[in-house]
Structures are given as structure tokens and as C-alpha cells.
C-alpha atoms as a PDB file:
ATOM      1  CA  UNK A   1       0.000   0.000   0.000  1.00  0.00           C
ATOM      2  CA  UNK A   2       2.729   2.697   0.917  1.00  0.00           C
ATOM      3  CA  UNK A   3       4.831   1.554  -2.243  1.00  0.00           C
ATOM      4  CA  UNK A   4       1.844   2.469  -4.422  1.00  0.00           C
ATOM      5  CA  UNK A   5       1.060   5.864  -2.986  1.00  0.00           C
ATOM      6  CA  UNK A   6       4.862   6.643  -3.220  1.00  0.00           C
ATOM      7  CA  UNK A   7       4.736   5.446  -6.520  1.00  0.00           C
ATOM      8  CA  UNK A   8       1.676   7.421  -7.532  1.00  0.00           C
ATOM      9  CA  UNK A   9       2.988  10.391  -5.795  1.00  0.00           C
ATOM     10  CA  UNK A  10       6.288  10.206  -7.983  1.00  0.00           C
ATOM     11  CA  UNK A  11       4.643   9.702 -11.086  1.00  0.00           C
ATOM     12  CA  UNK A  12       2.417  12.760 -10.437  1.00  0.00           C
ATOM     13  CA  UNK A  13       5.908  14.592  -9.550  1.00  0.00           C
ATOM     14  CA  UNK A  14       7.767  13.316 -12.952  1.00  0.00           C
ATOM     15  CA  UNK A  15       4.242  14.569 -14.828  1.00  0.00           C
ATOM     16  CA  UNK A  16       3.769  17.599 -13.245  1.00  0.00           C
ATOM     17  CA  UNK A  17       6.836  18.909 -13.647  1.00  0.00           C
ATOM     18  CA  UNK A  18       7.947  21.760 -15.969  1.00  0.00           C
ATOM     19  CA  UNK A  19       8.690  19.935 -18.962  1.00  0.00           C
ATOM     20  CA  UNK A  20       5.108  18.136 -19.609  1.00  0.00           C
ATOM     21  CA  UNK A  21       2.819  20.908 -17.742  1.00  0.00           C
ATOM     22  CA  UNK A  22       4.196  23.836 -20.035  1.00  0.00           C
ATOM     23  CA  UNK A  23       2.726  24.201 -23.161  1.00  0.00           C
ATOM     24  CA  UNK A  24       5.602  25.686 -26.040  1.00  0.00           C
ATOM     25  CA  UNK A  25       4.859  29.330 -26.765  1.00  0.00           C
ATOM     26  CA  UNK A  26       3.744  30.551 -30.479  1.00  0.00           C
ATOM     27  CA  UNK A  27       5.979  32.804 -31.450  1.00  0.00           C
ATOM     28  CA  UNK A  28       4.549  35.769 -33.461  1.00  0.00           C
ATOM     29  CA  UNK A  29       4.900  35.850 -37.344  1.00  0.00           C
ATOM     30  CA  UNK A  30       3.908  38.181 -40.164  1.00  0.00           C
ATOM     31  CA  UNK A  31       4.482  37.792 -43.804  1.00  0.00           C
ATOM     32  CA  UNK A  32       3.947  40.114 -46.615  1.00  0.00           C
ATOM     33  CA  UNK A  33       1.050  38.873 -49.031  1.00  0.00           C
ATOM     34  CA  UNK A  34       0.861  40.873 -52.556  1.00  0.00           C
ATOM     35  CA  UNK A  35      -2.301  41.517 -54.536  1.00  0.00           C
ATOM     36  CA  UNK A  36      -1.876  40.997 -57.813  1.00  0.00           C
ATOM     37  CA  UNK A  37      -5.311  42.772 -59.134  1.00  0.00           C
ATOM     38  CA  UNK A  38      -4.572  45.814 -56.882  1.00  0.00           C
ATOM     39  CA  UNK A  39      -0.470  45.300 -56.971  1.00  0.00           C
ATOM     40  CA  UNK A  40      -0.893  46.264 -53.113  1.00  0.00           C
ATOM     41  CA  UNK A  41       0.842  44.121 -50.534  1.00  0.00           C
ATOM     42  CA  UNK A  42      -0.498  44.341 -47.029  1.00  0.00           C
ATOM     43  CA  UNK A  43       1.280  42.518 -43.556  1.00  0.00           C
ATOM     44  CA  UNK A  44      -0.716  39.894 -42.260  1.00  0.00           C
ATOM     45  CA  UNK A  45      -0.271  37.623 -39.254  1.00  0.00           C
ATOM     46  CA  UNK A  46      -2.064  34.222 -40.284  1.00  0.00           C
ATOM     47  CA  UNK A  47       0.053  31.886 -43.089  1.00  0.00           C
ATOM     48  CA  UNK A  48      -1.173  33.111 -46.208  1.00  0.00           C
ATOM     49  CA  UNK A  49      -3.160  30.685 -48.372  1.00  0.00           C
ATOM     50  CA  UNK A  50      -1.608  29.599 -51.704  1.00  0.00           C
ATOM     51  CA  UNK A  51      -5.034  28.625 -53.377  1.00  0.00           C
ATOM     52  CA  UNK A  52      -6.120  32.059 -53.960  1.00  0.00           C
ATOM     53  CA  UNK A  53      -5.881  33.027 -57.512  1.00  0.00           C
ATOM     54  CA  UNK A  54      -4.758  36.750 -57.096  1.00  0.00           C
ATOM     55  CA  UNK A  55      -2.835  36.120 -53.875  1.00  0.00           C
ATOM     56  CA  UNK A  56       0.465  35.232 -53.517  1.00  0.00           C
ATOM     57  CA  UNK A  57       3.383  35.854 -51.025  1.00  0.00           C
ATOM     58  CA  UNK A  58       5.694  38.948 -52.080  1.00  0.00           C
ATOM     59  CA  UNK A  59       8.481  37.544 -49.539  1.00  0.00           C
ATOM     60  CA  UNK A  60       9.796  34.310 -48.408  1.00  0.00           C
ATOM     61  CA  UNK A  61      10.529  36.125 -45.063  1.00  0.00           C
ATOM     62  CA  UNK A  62       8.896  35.376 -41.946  1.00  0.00           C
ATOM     63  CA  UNK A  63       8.981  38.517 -39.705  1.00  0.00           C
ATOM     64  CA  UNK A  64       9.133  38.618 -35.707  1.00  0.00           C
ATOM     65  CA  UNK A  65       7.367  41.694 -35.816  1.00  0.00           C
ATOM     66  CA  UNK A  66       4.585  43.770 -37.413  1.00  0.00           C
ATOM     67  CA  UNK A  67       6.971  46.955 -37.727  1.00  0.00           C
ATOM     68  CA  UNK A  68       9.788  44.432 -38.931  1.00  0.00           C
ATOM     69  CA  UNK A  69       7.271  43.434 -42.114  1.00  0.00           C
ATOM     70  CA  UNK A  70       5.900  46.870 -42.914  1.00  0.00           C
ATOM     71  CA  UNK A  71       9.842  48.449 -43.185  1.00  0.00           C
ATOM     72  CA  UNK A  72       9.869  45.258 -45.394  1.00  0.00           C
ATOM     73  CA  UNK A  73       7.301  46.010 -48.106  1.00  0.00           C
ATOM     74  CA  UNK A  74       8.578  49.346 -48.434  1.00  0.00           C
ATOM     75  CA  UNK A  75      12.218  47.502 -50.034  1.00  0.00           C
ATOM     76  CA  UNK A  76      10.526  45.129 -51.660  1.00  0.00           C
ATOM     77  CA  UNK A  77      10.491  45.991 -55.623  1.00  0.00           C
ATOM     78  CA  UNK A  78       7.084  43.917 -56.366  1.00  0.00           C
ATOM     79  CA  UNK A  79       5.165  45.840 -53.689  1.00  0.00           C
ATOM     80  CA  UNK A  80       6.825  49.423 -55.052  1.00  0.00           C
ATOM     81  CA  UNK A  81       5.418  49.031 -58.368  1.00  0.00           C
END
């Protein structure tokens, strides 16, 4: 009886501890989509969706930031057009 509570209690330890009970932050990431109807890109924070016709990603970049992504477009030569 004592060998299973200390048993139990261990396994609860080894499962509770900071490895298993944290769950692995998201980091942030924009990307830089181009319109092709409007020739307009725009920053967005959600993967962009290749199945769109007039849609398609002006950089292969992921950015950390929003302010990263927007100093971005203005270098890019597809989204200055």
C-alpha cells in the first residue's frame, strides 16, 4: 500500500513537472502577401493561403514583428510598383 502511494505520488511529480505541464509558446509571425489585381501588398499575421488566384506571397521572409514586415514592403520591388 505505501509503495503504491509513493509510486503514484512520484509519477504525479515526474508529470507535473515543468517539462510536460508547459505548453511551447507561439511565437509571433507576419508575412507580406501581394495583390496581384490591386499590386498592393499588405502585412498579415495568419500563413497566407496559396489557393487564392490573385494572392500570392511577395516575400519568403517570416517577420518577428509587425513593424519588422511593414519596413519590409517598403524595399521590396514587387510591392513598389
Amino acid at each position: 500500500m505505501k509503495r503504491g502511494l509513493l509510486s503514484f505520488g512520484v509519477l504525479l511529480v515526474i508529470l507535473g513537472g515543468p517539462g510536460l505541464s508547459q505548453t511551447a509558446k507561439k511565437e509571433p509571425a507576419f508575412y507580406i502577401v501581394l495583390n496581384s489585381l490591386t499590386k498592393k501588398c499588405t502585412v498579415v499575421d495568419k500563413t497566407p493561403r496559396t489557393d487564392t488566384p490573385n494572392i500570392t506571397v511577395a516575400s519568403d521572409a517570416i517577420y518577428r514583428t509587425r513593424v519588422e514586415a511593414e519596413t519590409a514592403v517598403k524595399t521590396l520591388t514587387s510591392c513598389n510598383q
